[in-house]
Every structure is written in structure tokens, then in C-alpha cells.
Protein backbone atom coordinates (compact mmCIF):
# COMPACT_ATOMS: atom_id res chain seq x y z
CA UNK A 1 0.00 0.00 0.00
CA UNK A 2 1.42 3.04 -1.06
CA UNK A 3 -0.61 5.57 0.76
CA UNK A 4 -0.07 6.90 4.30
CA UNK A 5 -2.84 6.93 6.01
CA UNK A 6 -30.24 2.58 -28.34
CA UNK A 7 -33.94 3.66 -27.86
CA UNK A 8 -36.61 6.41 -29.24
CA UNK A 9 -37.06 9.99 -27.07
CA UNK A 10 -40.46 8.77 -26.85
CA UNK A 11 -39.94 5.56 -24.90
CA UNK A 12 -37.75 7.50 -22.75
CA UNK A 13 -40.45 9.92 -21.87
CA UNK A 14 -42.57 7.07 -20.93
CA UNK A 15 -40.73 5.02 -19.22
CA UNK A 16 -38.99 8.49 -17.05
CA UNK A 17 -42.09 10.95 -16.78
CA UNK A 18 -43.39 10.71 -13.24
CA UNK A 19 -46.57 8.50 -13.51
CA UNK A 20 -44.52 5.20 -15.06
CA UNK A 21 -45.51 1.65 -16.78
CA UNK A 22 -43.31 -1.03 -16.70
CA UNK A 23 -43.35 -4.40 -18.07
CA UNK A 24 -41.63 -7.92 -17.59
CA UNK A 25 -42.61 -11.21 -17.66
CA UNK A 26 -46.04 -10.34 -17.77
CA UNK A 27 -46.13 -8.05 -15.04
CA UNK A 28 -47.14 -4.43 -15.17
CA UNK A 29 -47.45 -1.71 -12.56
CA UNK A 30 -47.90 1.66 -12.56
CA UNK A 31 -47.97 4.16 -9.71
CA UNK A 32 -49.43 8.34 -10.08
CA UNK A 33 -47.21 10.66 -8.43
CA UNK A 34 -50.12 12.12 -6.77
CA UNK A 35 -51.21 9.28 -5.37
CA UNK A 36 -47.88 8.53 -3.42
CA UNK A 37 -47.88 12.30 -2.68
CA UNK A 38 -50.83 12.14 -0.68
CA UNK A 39 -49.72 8.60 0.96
CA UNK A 40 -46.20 10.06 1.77
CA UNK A 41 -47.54 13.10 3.46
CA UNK A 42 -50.08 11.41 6.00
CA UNK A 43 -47.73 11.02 8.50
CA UNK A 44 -45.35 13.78 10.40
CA UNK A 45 -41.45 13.58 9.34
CA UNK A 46 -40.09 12.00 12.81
CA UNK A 47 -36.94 9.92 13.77
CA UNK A 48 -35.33 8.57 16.48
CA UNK A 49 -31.84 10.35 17.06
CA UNK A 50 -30.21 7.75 17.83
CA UNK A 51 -30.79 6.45 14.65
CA UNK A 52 -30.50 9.16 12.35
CA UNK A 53 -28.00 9.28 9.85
CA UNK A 54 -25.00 10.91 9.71
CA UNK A 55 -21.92 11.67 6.97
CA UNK A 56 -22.79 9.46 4.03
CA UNK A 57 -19.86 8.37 1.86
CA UNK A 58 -20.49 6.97 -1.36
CA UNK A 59 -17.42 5.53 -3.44
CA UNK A 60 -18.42 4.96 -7.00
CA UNK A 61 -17.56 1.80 -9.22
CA UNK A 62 -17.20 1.02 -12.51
CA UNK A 63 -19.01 -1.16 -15.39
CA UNK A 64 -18.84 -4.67 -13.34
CA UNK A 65 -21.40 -6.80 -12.63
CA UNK A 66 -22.24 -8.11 -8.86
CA UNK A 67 -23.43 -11.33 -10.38
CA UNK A 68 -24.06 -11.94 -13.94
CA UNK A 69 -25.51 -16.02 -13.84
CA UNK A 70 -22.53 -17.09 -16.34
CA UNK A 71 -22.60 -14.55 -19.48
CA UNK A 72 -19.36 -14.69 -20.80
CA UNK A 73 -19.91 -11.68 -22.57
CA UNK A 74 -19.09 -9.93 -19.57
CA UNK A 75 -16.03 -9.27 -17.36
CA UNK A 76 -15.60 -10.91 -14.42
CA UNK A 77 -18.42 -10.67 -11.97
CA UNK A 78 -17.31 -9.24 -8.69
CA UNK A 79 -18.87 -11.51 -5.97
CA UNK A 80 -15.82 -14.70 -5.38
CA UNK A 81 -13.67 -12.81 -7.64
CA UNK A 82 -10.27 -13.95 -6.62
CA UNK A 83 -9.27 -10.54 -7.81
CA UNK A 84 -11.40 -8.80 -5.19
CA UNK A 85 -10.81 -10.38 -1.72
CA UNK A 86 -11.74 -7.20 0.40
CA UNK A 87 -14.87 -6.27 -1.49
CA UNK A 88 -15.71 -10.41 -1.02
CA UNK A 89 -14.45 -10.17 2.37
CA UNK A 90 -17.48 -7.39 3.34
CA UNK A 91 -19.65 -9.56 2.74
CA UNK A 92 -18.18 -13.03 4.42
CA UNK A 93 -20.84 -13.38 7.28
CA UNK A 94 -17.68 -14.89 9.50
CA UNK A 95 -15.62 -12.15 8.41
CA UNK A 96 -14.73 -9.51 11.32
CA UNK A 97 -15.02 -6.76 7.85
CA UNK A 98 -18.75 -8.03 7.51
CA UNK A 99 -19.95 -6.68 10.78
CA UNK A 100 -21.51 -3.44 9.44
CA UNK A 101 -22.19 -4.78 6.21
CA UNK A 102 -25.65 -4.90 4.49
CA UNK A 103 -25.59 -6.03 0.67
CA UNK A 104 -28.04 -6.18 -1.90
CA UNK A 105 -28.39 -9.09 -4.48
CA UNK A 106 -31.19 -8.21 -6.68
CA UNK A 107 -30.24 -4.26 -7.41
CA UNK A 108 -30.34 -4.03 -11.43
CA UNK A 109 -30.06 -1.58 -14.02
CA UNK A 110 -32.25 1.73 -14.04
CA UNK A 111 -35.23 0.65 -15.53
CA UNK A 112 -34.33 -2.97 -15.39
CA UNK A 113 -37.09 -5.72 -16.09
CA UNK A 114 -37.01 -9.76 -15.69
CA UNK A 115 -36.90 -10.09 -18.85
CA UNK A 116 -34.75 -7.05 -19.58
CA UNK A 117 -36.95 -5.21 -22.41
CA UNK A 118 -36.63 -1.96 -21.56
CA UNK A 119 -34.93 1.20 -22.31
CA UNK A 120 -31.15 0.54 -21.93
CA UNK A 121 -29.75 3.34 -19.60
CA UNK A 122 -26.35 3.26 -20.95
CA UNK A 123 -22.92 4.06 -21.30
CA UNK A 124 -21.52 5.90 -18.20
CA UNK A 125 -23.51 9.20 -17.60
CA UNK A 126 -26.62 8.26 -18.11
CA UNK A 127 -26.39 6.29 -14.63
CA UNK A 128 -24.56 9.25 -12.66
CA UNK A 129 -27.55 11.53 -13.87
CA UNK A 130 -30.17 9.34 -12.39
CA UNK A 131 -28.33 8.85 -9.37
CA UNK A 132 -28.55 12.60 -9.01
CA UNK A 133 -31.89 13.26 -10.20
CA UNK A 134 -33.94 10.04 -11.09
CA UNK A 135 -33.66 10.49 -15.24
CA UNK A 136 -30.97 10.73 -17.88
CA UNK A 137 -32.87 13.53 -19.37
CA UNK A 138 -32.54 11.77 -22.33
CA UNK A 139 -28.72 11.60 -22.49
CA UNK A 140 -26.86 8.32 -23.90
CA UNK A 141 -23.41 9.78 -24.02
CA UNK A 142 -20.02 10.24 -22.05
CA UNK A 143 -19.79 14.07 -23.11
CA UNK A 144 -18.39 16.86 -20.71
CA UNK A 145 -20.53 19.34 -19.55
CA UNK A 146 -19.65 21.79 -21.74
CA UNK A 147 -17.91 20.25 -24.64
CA UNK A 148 -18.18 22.24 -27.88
CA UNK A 149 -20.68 20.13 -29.79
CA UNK A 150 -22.83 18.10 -27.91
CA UNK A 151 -22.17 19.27 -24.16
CA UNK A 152 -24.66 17.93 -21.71
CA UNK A 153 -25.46 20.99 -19.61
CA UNK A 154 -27.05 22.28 -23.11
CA UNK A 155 -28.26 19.14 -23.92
CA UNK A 156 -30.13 18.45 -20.76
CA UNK A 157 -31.61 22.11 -20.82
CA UNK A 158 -33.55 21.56 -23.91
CA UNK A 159 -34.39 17.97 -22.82
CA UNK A 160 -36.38 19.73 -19.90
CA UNK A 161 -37.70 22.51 -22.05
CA UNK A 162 -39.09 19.79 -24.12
CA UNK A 163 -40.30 17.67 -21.38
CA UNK A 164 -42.06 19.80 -18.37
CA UNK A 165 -43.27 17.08 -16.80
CA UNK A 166 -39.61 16.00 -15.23
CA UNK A 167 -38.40 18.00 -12.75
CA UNK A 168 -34.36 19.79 -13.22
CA UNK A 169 -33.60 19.59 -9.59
CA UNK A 170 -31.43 17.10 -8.30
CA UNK A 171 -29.48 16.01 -4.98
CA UNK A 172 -27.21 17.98 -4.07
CA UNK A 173 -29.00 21.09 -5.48
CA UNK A 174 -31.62 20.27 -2.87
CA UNK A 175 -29.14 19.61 -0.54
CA UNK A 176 -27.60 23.65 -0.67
CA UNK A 177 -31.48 24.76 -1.33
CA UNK A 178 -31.43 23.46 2.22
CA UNK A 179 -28.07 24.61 3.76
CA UNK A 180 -27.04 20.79 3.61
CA UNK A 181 -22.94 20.14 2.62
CA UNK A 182 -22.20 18.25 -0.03
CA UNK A 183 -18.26 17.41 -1.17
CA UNK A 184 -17.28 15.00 -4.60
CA UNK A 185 -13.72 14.07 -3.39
CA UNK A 186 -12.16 13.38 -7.15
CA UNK A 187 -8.94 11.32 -8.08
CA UNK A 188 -6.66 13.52 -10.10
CA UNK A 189 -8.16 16.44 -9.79
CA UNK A 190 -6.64 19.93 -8.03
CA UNK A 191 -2.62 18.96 -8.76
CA UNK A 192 0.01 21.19 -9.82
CA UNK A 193 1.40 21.10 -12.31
CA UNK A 194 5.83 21.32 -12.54
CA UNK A 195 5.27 25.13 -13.05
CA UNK A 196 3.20 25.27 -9.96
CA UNK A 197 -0.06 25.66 -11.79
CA UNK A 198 -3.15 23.78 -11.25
CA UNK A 199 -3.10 20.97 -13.93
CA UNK A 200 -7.17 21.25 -14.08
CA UNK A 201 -7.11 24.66 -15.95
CA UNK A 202 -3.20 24.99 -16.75
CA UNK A 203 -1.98 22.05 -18.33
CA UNK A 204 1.22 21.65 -18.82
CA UNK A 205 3.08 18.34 -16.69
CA UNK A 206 0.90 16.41 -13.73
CA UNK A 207 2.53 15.96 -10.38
CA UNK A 208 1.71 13.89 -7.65
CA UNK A 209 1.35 17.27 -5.09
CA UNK A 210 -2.36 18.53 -4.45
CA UNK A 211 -2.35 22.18 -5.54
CA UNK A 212 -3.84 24.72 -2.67
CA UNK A 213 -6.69 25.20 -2.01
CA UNK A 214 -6.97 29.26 -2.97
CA UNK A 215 -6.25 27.41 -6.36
CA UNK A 216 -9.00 24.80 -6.87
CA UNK A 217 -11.09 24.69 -9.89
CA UNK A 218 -14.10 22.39 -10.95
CA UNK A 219 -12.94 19.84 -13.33
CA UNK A 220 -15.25 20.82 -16.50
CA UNK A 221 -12.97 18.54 -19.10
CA UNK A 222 -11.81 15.07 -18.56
CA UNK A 223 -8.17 14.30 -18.80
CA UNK A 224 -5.80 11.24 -19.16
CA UNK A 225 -1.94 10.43 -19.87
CA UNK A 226 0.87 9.55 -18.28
CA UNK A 227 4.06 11.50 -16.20
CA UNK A 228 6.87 10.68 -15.13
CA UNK A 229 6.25 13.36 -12.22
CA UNK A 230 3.11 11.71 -11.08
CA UNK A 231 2.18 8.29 -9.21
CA UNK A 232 -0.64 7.39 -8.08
CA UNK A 233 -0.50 6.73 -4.34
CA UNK A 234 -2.85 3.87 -4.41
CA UNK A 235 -1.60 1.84 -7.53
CA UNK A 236 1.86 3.03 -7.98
CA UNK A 237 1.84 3.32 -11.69
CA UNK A 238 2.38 6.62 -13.70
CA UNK A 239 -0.54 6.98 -15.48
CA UNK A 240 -3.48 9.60 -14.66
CA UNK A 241 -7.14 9.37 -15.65
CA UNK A 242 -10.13 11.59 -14.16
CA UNK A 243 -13.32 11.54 -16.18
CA UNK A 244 -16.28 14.28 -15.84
CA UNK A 245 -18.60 11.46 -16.91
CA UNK A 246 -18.01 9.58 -13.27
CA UNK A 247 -19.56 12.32 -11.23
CA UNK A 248 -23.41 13.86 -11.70
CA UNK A 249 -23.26 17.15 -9.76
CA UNK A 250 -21.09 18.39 -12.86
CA UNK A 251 -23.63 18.22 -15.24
CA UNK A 252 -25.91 21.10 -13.09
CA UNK A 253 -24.97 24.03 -13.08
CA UNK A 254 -26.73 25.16 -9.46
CA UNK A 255 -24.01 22.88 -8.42
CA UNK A 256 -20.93 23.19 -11.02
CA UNK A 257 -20.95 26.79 -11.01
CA UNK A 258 -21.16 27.38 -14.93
CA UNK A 259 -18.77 27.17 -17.73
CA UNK A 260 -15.92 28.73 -15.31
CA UNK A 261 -12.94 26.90 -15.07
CA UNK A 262 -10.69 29.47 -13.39
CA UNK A 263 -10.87 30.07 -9.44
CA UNK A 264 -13.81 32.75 -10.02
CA UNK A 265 -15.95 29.42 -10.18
CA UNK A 266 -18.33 29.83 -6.88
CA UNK A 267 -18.53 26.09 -6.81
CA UNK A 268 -14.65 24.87 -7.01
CA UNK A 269 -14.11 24.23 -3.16
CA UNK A 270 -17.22 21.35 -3.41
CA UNK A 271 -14.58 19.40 -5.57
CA UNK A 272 -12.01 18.58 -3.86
CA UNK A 273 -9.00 16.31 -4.31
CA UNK A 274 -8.76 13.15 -3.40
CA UNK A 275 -5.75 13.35 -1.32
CA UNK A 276 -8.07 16.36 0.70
CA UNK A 277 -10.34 13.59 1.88
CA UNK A 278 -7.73 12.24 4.83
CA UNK A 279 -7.54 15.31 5.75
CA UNK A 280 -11.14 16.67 6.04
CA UNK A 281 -11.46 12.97 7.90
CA UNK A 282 -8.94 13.64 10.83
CA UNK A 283 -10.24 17.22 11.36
CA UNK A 284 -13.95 15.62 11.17
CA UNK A 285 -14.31 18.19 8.05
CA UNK A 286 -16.29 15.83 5.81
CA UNK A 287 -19.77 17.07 4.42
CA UNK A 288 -23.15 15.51 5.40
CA UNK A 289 -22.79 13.78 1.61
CA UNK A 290 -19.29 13.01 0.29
CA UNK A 291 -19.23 11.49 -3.51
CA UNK A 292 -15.12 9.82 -3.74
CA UNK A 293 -14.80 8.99 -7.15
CA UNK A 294 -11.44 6.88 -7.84
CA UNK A 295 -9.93 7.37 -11.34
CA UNK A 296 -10.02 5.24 -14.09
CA UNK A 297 -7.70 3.12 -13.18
CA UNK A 298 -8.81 2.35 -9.72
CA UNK A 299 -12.44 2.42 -10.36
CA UNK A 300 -12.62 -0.88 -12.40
CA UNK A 301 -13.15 1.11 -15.50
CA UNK A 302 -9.79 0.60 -16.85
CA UNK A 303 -6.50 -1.61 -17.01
CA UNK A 304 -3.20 -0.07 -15.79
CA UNK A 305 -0.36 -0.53 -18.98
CA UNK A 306 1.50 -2.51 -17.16
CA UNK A 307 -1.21 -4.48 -15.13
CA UNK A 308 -1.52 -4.62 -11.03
CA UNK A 309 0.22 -6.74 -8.83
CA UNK A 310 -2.00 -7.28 -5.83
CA UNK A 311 -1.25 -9.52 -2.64
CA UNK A 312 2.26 -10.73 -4.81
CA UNK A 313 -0.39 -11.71 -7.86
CA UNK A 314 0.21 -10.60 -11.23
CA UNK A 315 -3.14 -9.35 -12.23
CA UNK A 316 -3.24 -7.88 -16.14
CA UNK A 317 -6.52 -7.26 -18.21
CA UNK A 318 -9.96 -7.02 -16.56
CA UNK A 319 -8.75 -8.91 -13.28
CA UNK A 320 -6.26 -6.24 -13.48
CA UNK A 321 -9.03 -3.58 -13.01
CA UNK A 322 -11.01 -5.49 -10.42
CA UNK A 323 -7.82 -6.08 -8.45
CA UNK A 324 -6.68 -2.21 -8.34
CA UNK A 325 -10.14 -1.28 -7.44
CA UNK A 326 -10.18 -3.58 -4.40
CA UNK A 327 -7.08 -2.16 -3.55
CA UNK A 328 -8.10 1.40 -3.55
CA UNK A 329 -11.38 0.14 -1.15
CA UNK A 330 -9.09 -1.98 0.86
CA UNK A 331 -7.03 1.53 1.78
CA UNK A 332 -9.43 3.84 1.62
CA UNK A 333 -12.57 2.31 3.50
CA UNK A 334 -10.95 1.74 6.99
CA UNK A 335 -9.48 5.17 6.83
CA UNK A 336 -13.73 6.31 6.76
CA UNK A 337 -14.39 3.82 9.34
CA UNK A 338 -11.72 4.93 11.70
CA UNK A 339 -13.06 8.57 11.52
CA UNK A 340 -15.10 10.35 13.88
CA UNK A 341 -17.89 11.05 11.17
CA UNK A 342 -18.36 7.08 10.55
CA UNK A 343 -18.57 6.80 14.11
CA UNK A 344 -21.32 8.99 14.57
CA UNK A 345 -23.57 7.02 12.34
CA UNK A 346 -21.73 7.26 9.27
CA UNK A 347 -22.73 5.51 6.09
CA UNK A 348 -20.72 4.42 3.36
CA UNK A 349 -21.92 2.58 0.11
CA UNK A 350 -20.08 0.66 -2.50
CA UNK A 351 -21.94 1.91 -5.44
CA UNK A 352 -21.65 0.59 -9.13
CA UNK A 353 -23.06 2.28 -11.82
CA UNK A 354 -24.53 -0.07 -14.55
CA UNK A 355 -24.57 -3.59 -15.52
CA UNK A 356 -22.55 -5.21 -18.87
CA UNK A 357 -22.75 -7.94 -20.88
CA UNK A 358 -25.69 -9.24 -22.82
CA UNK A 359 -29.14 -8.85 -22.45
CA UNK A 360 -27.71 -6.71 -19.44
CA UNK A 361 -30.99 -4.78 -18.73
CA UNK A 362 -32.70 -8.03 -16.81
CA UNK A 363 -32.80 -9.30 -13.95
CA UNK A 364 -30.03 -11.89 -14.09
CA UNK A 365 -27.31 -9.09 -14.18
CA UNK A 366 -26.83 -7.51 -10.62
CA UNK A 367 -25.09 -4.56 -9.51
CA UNK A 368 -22.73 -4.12 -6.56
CA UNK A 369 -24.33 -2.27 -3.81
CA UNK A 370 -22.98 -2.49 -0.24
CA UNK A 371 -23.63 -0.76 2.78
CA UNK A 372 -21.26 -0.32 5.58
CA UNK A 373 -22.45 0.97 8.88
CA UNK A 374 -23.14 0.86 12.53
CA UNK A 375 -27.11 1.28 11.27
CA UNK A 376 -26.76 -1.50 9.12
CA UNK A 377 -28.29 -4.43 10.38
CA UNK A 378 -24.82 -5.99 9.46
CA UNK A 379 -22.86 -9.31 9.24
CA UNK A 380 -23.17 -9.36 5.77
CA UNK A 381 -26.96 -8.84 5.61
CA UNK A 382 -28.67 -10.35 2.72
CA UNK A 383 -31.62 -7.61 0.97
CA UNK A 384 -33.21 -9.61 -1.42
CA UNK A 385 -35.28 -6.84 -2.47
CA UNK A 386 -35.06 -4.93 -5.70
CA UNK A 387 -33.43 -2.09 -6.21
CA UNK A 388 -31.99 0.35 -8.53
CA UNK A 389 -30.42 3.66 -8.04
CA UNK A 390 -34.07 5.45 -7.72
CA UNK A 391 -34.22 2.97 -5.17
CA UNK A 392 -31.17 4.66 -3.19
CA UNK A 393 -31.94 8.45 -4.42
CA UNK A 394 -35.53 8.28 -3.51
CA UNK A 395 -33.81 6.82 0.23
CA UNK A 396 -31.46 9.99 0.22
CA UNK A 397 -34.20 12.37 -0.14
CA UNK A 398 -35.71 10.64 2.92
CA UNK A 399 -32.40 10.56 4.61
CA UNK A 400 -32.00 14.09 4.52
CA UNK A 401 -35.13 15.21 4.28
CA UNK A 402 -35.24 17.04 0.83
CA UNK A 403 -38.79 17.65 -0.66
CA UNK A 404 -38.51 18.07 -4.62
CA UNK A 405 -41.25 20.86 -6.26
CA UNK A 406 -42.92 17.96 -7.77
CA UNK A 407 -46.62 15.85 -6.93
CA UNK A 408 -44.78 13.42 -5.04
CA UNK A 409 -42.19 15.49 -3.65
CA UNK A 410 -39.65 12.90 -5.22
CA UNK A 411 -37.15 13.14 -8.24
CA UNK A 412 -38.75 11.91 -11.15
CA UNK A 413 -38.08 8.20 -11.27
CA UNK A 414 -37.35 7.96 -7.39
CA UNK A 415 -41.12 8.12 -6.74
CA UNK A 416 -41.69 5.20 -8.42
CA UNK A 417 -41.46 2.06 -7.00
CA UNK A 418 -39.94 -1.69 -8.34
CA UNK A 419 -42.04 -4.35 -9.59
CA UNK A 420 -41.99 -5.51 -5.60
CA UNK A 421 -42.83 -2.70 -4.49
CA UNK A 422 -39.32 -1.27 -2.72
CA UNK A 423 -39.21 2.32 -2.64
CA UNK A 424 -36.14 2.87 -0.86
CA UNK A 425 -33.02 0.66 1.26
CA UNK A 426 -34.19 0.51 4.35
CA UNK A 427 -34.25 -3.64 4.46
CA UNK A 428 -30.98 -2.74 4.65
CA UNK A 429 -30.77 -0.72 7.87
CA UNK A 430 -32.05 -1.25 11.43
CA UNK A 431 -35.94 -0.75 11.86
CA UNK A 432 -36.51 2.98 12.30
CA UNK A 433 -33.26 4.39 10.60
CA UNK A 434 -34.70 5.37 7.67
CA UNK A 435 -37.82 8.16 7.39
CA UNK A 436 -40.82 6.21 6.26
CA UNK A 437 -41.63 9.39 4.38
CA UNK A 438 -40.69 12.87 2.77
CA UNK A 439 -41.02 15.60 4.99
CA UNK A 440 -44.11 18.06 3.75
CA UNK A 441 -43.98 21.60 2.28
């Protein structure tokens, strides 16, 4: 360890606008907005505070499946992966790492269906936009915000102009509506450069050293390569690789501050580096929501050059990216537990963002989703529920208590719920730790 401590606009508006239809295996449901409106508001927003929430951490993953029932058309599933003994080790009911560990088994694809005809809510973005807001807003691209054509910030504006029934608002824009802190601690992001610029906005050569804070920006372009004057502390290799498409609050601009990627941007101290993360963790610093996005590399999105060696294995190709991943978890996770914010009813969750392989859209291809904390019902908890990431946003809202201008008071697709009826996680938590409802206006 090297650190110290393709579908039609129209289906889309069906299957996304707030009263919603789905279908599989002969099953339908639909559920009016209004209707769970009125049901959500009969009862007063209360909670025991001893059970109420604290710092939530979520660490993203990429583009791996939790189980995937044999398709060989995708990589390596991540449940027994030899390549991922911590992540497995979570969720090892003997384990002394299981002991605040919930995990789901049946949490699919947005818009997942048994039989997986649906609307495929793919590549990348797609799924970092619904875990913000509930909806793509019709996006099925990897573009930057504000890439020049085809930027998403413009592209999602005229998806709403065209579309009134979905709502614009989204997490963390809720969250500073209502003086709630928000930080997305980012891998690569906010280091100098060897003229003592900040590589975001400057350019020039990467280092390893996190630039100051007076000189944060918000990362508005991705960016990839390789320096001889940077190494990653987690995998040790030279190569860099932060991607815009990885994090949702930069596609908003009530939350990335606009097209300004200088320190005038109002926003630039919510993204933080990742290295800034220890340290906001021993001052107990963190913010009530904290997004830690690893790059590329350490993310399972992508294979080092030279491969990982992990526990004196030789990983190279896809185990490759599953083993530097587990790596990065294996560091970084007790370094959240041993903080003062986990303590005090912290929750972190292993979040992945969509499922591969074919005919990934049913229910046979799972995602990763694990939830470490004291609130947990724990020892590697089994939630056989469904779930998908309205599942976890329409749970957040409760959590924190953030009432959307809509019928339901939920984020488009987050007042819906799965063909079994889950509307949030809380089979995953103790009885009483999460709101049973939004509170009202």
C-alpha cells in the first residue's frame, strides 16, 4: 500500500415521466405521483436520534457486474472474484469486515425488467444523472458538460424545455437549497502542475502534489496520460485518468458553477482532491454527503499498462481492473471507518453504476451495492429486495429530508417504485433508521 494513512425519445419519456408503466414477464405496474404524494404526506417527518444518519460516503464503481448467472460476454463478476478479496471479504458473514455490512443481491439496471426489455440506460452518464436526479434527461453519451458540440449541460436544458413534466432539480441542489454540505472528493483532480499551476485549468506536466486550495477549480474537461512526475499513491503506476462522466453534480450548473474553469468558479471548493479527503477525515471536516470517485484506473473502469500486482499476484486485463479497485477500497474504507464522522452514524456505500454484458438490462445481471455501517443491520446482511439507483436516491431524499417541487415530492423516477414494491433501502438498515416518508412543504 502506497498511501499513508439505443432507444426512441419517446420511450424514454414514458418510461422516465413521473406516472410510469413497466413491463416484464407479464407483469405491469404503474404508480401516479399524486397518489404517493398524498400517501407520503399522512404522517409527520419524525426519527429517532439515535438512529438518524449521519456523513454518508459513497465511493463509486465502474461497469462490473455483482453477479451476472454465467454470461461470458461480460467481465468478471465481482462476488468470489479472486481478484477482489476485500470487497468479497465485506460480505463473508464470519468475516470480522462483515460486521456493518448490508448487501443487496437483486439491485439491477435503471429501468431494469425480468426479462430485460426496456430502455437501456447506458454508457456511463446516463447512470450518474439518475443517481442525481432520477432520469438521464434523455442523455446516452459520455460528453463533458460543456464540450463544444454536444455538451450535456445544453443538452439536458432543452431535454427539460421539451419535457415539463420532469423535474431539473437534483441532490445535491436540494441539498444547498437546504443549507445541507455536499463534497465529490475526485482522483486527479486539483494537482500542480511542474510550473506550480493547477493541472485542471493549466496544463502543462501532472505531479503527484495537491495544488492549494486558494487554487481549486471544478474539473469541467476530462483528462488522461501519463508522467513521469506523477504516481498514483494507491496503484503506484504513472498513469493519470479523471473523467467528468463519473460524477453527476457536474452536469448542473446550481451545483458546477457554470462554464468557469478558473478560481472565479463559486462552486470549485465542493470538488475537492482526493488526497483532501484524509484530511477533512482527521479534522472531522467531511460534508453531510461526500461522492469519492477513484480514477479510471482504480475504479474498475480501466487496465493499468502494465497491469496490477496485488497480494504478490500478477493481475493484467480485466482482473487487473477489479484487483486495483479492491485495492483502492481496501485503503481507503478503513481510513472512513476509523473517523469520527463514521462513528457517529456514518454511512458508506459501494456503489456501481450499470450492468454489462448481454441482455444486461434483466434481472439476471446484478449490480454491486454495499452498505457499511453501525445502522446497518450488518454481518453481511442479505436484501433480497429490488433495487436500482431510484431505489437509493428516492432513500437519500428521505435521509435528509429534501422535498422536490414535484406531486410526489420525489425526483422523477425515485417516486416510483420496483415491480416488488421497494421504494427505498431501508431492508438494509435497522428498523426505524430510515424516514418512512418525505417531509411536507
Amino acid at each position: 500500500m502506497l498511501l499513508l494513512k439505443s432507444i426512441s425519445q419517446h420511450q424514454t419519456m414514458l418510461l422516465n415521466k413521473p406516472l410510469l408503466a413497466r413491463m416484464g414477464n407479464g407483469v405491469t405496474l404503474a404508480v401516479a405521483s399524486a397518489g404517493l404524494a398524498a400517501c407520503f404526506s399522512s404522517t409527520a417527518f419524525a426519527q429517532d436520534s439515535n438512529k438518524k444518519i449521519g456523513a454518508v460516503f459513497y465511493i463509486e464503481l465502474e461497469n462490473h457486474n455483482w453477479t451476472q448467472a454465467g454470461d461470458a460476454t461480460a467481465p468478471n463478476q465481482i462476488f468470489g472474484c479472486v481478484a477482489a478479496p476485500y470487497i468479497n471479504s465485506l460480505v463473508t458473514p464470519d468475516n470480522k469486515n462483515a460486521k456493518d455490512v448490508s448487501y443487496a443481491i437483486a439491485y439491477h439496471n435503471a429501468l431494469a425488467t425480468p426479462t430485460g426489455n426496456t430502455p437501456s440506460i447506458h454508457p456511463s452518464e446516463p447512470n450518474y444523472l439518475w443517481q442525481e436526479a432520477g432520469s438521464n434527461f434523455g442523455i446516452f453519451n459520455d460528453n463533458d458538460p460543456f464540450v463544444t458540440p454536444g455538451g450535456s449541460v445544453a443538452a439536458i436544458a432543452a431535454f427539460l424545455a421539451a419535457n415539463p413534466t420532469f423535474t431539473g432539480e437534483h441532490l445535491t441542489g436540494l441539498m444547498e437549497k437546504n443549507g445541507l454540505s455536499w463534497y465529490a472528493y475526485q482522483e486527479d483532480i486539483d494537482l500542480l502542475n511542474t510550473d506550480g499551476g493547477n493541472f485542471n485549468n493549466s496544463g502543462g506536466t501532472i505531479t503527484s502534489t495537491p495544488a492549494p486550495e486558494k487554487d481549486w477549480t471544478v474539473p469541467l474537461s476530462s483528462f488522461s496520460g501519463t508522467s513521469t512526475s506523477y504516481t498514483n499513491p494507491f496503484n503506484g503506476s504513472n498513469q493519470y485518468n479523471f473523467a467528468c462522466k463519473h460524477d453527476g453534480t457536474l452536469f448542473f450548473k446550481d451545483t458546477n458553477g457554470g462554464n468557469v474553469t478558473d478560481t472565479k468558479n463559486k462552486k470549485r471548493k465542493n470538488y475537492r482532491p482526493m488526497q483532501q479527503l484524509f484530511k477533512d477525515l482527521e479534522t472531522n471536516s467531511v460534508a453531510r454527503y461526500n461522492l469519492i470517485t477513484p480514477d479510471q484506473f482504480n475504479e474498475m473502469h480501466s487496465a493499468l499498462t502494465n497491469g496490477f500486482v496485488y497480494n504478490g499476484v500478477a493481475y493484467t486485463g480485466d482482473l487487473s481492473q477489479i484487483a486495483a479497485a479492491d485495492n483502492f477500497l481496501s485503503i481507503v474504507i478503513p481510513q472512513i471507518m476509523a473517523s469520527q464522522a463514521y462513528q457517529d452514524n456514518g454511512v458508506i456505500i459501494l456503489w456501481t453504476d450499470e450492468t454489462e454484458g448481454t441482455n444486461q438490462n434483466d434481472f439476471a445481471h446484478t449490480l454491486a451495492f454495499i452498505v457499511i455501517s453501525k445502522l446497518a443491520k450488518g454481518h453481511a446482511f442479505i436484501s433480497v429486495k429490488d433495487y436500482t439507483h431510484s431505489s437509493d436516491l428516492a432513500t437519500l431524499q428521505k435521509v435528509f429530508g429534501l422535498r422536490a417541487n414535484t406531486p410526489s415530492g420525489y425526483l422523477n423516477d425515485a417516486a416510483n417504485p420496483q415491480l416488488d414494491g421497494t421504494t427505498d433501502i431501508s431492508d438494509m438498515f435497522k428498523p426505524g433508521v430510515i424516514p418512512k416518508n418525505l417531509p411536507k412543504f
